[in-house]
C-alpha atoms as a PDB file:
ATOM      1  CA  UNK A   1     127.728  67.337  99.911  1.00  0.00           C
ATOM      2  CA  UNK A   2     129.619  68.192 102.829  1.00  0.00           C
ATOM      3  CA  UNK A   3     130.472  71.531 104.036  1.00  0.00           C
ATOM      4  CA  UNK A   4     133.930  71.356 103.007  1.00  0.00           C
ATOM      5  CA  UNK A   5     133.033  70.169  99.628  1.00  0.00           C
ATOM      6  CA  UNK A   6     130.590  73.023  99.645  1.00  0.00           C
ATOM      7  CA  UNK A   7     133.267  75.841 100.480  1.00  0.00           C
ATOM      8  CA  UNK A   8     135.977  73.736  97.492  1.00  0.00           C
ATOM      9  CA  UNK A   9     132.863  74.032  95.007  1.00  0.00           C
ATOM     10  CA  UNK A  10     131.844  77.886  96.224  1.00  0.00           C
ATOM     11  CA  UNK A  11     128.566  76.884  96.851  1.00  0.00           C
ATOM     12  CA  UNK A  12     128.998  77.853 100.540  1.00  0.00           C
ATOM     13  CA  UNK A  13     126.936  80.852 101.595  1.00  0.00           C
ATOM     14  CA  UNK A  14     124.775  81.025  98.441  1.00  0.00           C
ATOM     15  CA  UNK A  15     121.226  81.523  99.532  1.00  0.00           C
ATOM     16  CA  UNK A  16     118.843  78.295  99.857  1.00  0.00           C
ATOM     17  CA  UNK A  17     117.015  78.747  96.771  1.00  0.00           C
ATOM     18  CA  UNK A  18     120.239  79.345  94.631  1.00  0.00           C
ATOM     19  CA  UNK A  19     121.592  75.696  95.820  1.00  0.00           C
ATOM     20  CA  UNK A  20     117.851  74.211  95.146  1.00  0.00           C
ATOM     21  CA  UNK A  21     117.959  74.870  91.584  1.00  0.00           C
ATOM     22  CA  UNK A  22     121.527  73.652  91.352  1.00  0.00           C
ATOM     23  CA  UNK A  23     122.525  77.356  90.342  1.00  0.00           C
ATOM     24  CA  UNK A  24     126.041  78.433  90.152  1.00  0.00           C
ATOM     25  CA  UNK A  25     127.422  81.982  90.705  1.00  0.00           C
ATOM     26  CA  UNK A  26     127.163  84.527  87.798  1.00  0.00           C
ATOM     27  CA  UNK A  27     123.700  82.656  86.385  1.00  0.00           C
ATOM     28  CA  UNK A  28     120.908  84.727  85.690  1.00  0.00           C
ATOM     29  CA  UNK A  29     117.793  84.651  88.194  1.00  0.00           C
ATOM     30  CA  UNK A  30     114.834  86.362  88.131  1.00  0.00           C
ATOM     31  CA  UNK A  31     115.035  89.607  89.731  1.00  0.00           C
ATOM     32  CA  UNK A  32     113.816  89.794  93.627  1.00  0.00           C
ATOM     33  CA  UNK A  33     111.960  92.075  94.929  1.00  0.00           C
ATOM     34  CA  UNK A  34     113.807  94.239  97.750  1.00  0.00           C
ATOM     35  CA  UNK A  35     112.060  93.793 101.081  1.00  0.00           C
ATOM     36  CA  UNK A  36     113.079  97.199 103.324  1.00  0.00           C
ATOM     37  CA  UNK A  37     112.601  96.886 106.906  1.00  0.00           C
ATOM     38  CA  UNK A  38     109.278  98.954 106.728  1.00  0.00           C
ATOM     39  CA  UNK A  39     107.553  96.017 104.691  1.00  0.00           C
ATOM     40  CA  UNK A  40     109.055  93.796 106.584  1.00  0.00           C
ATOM     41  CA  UNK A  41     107.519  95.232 109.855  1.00  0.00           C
ATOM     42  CA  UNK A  42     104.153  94.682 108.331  1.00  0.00           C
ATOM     43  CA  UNK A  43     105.096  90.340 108.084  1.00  0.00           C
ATOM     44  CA  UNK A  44     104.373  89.127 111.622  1.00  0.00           C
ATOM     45  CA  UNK A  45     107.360  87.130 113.028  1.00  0.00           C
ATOM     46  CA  UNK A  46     105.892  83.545 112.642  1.00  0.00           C
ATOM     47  CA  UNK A  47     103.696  82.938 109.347  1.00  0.00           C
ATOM     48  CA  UNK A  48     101.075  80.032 109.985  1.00  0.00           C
ATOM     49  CA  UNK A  49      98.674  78.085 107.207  1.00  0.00           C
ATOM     50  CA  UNK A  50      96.097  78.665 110.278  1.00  0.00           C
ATOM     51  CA  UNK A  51      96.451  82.278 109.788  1.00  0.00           C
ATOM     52  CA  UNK A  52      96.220  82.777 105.596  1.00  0.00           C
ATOM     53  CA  UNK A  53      96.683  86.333 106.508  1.00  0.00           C
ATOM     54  CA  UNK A  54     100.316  85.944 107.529  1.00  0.00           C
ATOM     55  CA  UNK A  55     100.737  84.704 104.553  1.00  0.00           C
ATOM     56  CA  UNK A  56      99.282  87.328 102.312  1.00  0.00           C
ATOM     57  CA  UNK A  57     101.399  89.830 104.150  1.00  0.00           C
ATOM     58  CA  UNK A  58     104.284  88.186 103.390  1.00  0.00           C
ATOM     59  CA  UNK A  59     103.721  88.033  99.513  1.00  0.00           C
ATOM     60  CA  UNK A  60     103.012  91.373  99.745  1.00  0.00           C
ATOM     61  CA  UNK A  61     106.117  92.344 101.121  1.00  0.00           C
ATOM     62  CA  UNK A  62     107.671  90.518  98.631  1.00  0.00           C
ATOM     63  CA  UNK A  63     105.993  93.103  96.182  1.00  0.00           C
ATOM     64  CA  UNK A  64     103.408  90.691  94.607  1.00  0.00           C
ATOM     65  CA  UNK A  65      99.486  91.434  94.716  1.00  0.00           C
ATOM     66  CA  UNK A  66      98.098  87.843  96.538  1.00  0.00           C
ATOM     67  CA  UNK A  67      94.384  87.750  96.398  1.00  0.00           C
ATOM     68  CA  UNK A  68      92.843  85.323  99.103  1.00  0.00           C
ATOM     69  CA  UNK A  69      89.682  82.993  97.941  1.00  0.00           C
ATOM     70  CA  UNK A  70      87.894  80.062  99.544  1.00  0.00           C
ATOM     71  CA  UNK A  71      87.064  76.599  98.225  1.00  0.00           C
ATOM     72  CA  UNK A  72      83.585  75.768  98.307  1.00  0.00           C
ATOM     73  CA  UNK A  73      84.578  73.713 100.995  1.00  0.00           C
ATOM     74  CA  UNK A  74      85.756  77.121 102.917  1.00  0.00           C
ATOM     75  CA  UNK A  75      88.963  76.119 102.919  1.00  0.00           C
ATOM     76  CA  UNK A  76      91.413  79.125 102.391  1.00  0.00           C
ATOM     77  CA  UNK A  77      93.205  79.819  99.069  1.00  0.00           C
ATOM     78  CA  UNK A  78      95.278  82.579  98.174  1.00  0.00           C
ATOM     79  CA  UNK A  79      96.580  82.687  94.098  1.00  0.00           C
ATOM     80  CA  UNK A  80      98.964  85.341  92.820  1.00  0.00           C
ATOM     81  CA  UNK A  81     101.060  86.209  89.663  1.00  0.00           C
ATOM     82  CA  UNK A  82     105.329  87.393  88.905  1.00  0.00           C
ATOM     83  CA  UNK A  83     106.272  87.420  85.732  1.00  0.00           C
ATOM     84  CA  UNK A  84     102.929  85.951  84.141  1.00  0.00           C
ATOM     85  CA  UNK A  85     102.970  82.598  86.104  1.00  0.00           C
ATOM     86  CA  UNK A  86     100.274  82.230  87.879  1.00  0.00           C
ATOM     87  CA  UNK A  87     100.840  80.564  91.692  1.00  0.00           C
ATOM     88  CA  UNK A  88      97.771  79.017  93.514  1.00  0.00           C
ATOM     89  CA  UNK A  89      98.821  78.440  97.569  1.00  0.00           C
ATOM     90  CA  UNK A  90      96.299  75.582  98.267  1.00  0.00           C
ATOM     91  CA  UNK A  91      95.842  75.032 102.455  1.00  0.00           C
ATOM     92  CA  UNK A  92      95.745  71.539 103.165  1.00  0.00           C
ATOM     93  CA  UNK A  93      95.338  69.511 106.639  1.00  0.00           C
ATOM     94  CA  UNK A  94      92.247  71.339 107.940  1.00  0.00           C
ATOM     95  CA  UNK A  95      89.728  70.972 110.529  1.00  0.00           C
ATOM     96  CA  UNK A  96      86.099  69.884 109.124  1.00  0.00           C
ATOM     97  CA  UNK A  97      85.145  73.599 108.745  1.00  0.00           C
ATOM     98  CA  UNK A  98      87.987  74.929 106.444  1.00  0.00           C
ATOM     99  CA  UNK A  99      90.057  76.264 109.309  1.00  0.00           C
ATOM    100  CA  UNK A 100      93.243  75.362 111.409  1.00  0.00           C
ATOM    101  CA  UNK A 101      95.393  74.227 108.598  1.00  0.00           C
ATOM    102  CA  UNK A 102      98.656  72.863 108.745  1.00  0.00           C
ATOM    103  CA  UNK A 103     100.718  72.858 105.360  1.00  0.00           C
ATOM    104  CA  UNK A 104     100.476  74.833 102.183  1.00  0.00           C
ATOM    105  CA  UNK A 105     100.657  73.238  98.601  1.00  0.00           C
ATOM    106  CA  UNK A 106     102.375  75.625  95.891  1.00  0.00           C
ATOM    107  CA  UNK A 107     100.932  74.610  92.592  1.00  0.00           C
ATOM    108  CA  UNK A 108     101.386  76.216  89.050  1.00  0.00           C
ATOM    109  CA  UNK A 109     100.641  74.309  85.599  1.00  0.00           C
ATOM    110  CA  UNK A 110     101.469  75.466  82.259  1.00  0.00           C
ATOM    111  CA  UNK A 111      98.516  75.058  80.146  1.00  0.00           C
ATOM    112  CA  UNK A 112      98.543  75.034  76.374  1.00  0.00           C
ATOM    113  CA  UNK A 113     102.376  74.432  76.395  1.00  0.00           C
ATOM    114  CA  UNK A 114     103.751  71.889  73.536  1.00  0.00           C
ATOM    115  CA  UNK A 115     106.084  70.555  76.735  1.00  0.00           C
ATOM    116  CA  UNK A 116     104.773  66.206  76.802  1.00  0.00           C
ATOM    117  CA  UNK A 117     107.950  64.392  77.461  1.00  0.00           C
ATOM    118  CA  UNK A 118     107.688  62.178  80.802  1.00  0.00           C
ATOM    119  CA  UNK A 119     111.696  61.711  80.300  1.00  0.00           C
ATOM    120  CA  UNK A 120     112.050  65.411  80.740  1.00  0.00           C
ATOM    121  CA  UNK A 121     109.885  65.377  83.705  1.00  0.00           C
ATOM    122  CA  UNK A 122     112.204  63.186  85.392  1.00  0.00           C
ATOM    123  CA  UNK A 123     115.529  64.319  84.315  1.00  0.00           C
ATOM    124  CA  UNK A 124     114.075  67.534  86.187  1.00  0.00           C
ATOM    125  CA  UNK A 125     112.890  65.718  88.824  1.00  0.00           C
ATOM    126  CA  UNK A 126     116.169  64.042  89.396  1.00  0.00           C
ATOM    127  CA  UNK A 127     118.350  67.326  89.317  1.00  0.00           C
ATOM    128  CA  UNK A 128     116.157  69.313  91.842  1.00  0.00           C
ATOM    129  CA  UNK A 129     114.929  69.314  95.021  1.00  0.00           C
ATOM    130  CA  UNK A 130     112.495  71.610  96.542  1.00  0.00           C
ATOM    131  CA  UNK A 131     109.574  71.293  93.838  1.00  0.00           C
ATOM    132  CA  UNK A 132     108.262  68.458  92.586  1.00  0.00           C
ATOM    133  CA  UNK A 133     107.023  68.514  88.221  1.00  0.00           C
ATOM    134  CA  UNK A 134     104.700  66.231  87.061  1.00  0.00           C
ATOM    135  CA  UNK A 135     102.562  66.029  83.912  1.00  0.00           C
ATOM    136  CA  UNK A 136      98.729  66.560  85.023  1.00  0.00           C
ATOM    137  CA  UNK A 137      95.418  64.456  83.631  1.00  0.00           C
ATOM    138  CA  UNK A 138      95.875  65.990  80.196  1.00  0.00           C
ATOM    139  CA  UNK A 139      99.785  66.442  79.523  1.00  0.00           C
ATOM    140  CA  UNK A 140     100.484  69.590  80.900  1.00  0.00           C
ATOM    141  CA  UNK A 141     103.588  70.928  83.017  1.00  0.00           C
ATOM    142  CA  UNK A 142     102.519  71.276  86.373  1.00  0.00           C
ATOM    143  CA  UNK A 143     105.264  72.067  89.501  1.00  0.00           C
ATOM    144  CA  UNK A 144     104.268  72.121  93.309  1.00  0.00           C
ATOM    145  CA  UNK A 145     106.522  72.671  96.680  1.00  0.00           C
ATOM    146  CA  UNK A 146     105.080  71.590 100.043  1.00  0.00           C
ATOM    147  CA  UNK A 147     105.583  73.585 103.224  1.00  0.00           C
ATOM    148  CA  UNK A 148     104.380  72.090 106.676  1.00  0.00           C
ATOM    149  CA  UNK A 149     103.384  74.764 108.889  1.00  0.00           C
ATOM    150  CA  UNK A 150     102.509  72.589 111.809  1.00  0.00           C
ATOM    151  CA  UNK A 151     102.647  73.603 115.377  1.00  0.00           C
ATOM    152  CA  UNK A 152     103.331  77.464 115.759  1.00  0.00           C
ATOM    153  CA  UNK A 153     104.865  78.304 112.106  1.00  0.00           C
ATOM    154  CA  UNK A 154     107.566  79.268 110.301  1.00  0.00           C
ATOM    155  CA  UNK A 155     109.854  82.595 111.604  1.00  0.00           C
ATOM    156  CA  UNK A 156     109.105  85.232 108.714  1.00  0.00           C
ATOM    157  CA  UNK A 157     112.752  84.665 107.575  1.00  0.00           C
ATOM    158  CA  UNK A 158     112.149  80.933 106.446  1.00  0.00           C
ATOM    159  CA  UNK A 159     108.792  81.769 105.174  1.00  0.00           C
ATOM    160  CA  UNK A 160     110.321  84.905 102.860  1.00  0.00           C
ATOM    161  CA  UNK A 161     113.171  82.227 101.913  1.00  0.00           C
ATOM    162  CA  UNK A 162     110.779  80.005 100.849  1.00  0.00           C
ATOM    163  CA  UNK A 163     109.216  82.107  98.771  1.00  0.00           C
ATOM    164  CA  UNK A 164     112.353  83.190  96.965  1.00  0.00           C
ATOM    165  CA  UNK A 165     113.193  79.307  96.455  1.00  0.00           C
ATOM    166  CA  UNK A 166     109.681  78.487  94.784  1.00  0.00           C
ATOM    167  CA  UNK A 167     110.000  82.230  92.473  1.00  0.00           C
ATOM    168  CA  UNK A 168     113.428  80.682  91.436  1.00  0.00           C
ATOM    169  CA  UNK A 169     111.891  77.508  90.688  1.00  0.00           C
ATOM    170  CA  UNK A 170     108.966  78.631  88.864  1.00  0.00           C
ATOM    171  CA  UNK A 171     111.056  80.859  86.823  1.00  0.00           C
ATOM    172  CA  UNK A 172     113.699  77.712  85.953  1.00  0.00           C
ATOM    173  CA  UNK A 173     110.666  75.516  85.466  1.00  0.00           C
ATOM    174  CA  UNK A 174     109.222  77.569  82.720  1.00  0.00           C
ATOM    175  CA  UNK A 175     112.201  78.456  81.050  1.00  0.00           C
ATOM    176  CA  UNK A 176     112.838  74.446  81.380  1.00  0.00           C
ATOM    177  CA  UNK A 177     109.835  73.517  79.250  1.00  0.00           C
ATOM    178  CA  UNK A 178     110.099  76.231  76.946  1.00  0.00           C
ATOM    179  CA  UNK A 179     113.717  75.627  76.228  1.00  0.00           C
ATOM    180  CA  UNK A 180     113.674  71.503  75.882  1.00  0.00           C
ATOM    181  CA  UNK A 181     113.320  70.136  72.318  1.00  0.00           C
ATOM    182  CA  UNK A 182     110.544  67.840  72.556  1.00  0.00           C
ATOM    183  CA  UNK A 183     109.372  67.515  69.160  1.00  0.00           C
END
């Protein structure tokens, strides 16, 4: 879409993750969390996957409680929860010792859901962009979004806007499979 088609359709100057999940003005999202310039302080200017505390400080000024694990390979992993979904940040692209990584993996499945149809899971596929649904080894919903970090980051801005486009999606996601008649 050009911009011109963008200003005839008012779509121009919605935020990124409004236009992701093909949103329209006056739809329902799911409510964001007000980031004053105080929390905003504590989010250093650049957010890198070779620095997983960057990242947790932006979650947290975001208003959500990230809690930062390991694999047993020592690879950093941070998993946190809005609105009862469960997020897990996965680091990928990492030296041999767990370290220097280069691009986060945002992964959430929905377990126990009656959600099986493959049809679904493409008609989704086809209509957005930024996260990427799939069906895991035993049927369930899953939904990930990849960010490459590489080189020296992401300014804080991006990395906040990304975070608002995969709550969006998450949120539409669920309400996707919850919604569809697949019976």
């Amino acid at each position: 879409m050009t911009a011109f088609s963008l200003r005839r359709t008012g779509l121009i100057g919605l935020p990124l993750a409004a236009l992701a999940l093909g949103s329209a003005p006056g739809l329902a999202a799911p409510a964001a969390t007000s980031q004053t310039p105080a929390t905003l302080r504590s989010v250093p200017a650049m957010i890198s996957a070779k620095d997983p505390k960057s990242i947790m400080a932006a979650l947290r000024a975001k208003g959500w409680s990230p809690e930062l694990s390991e694999t047993d390979d020592g690879v950093p992993s941070i998993e946190f929860t809005v609105d009862k979904i469960i997020t897990t940040i996965r680091f990928y692209n990492c030296n041999e010792d767990g370290k220097d990584c280069s691009t986060l993996n945002f992964y959430v499945g929905f377990a126990g859901t009656k959600y099986s149809s493959m049809e679904g899971i493409n008609t989704y596929n086809a209509k957005k962009r930024f996260g990427r649904a799939y069906l895991d080894d035993v049927g369930d919903p899953c939904l990930e979004m990849d960010i490459d970090l590489d080189f020296a980051g992401l300014p804080r801005e991006n990395f906040l806007e990304y975070l608002n486009t995969w709550n969006l999606l998450t949120h539409d996601f669920r309400d996707y499979i919850n919604e569809s008649d697949d019976s």
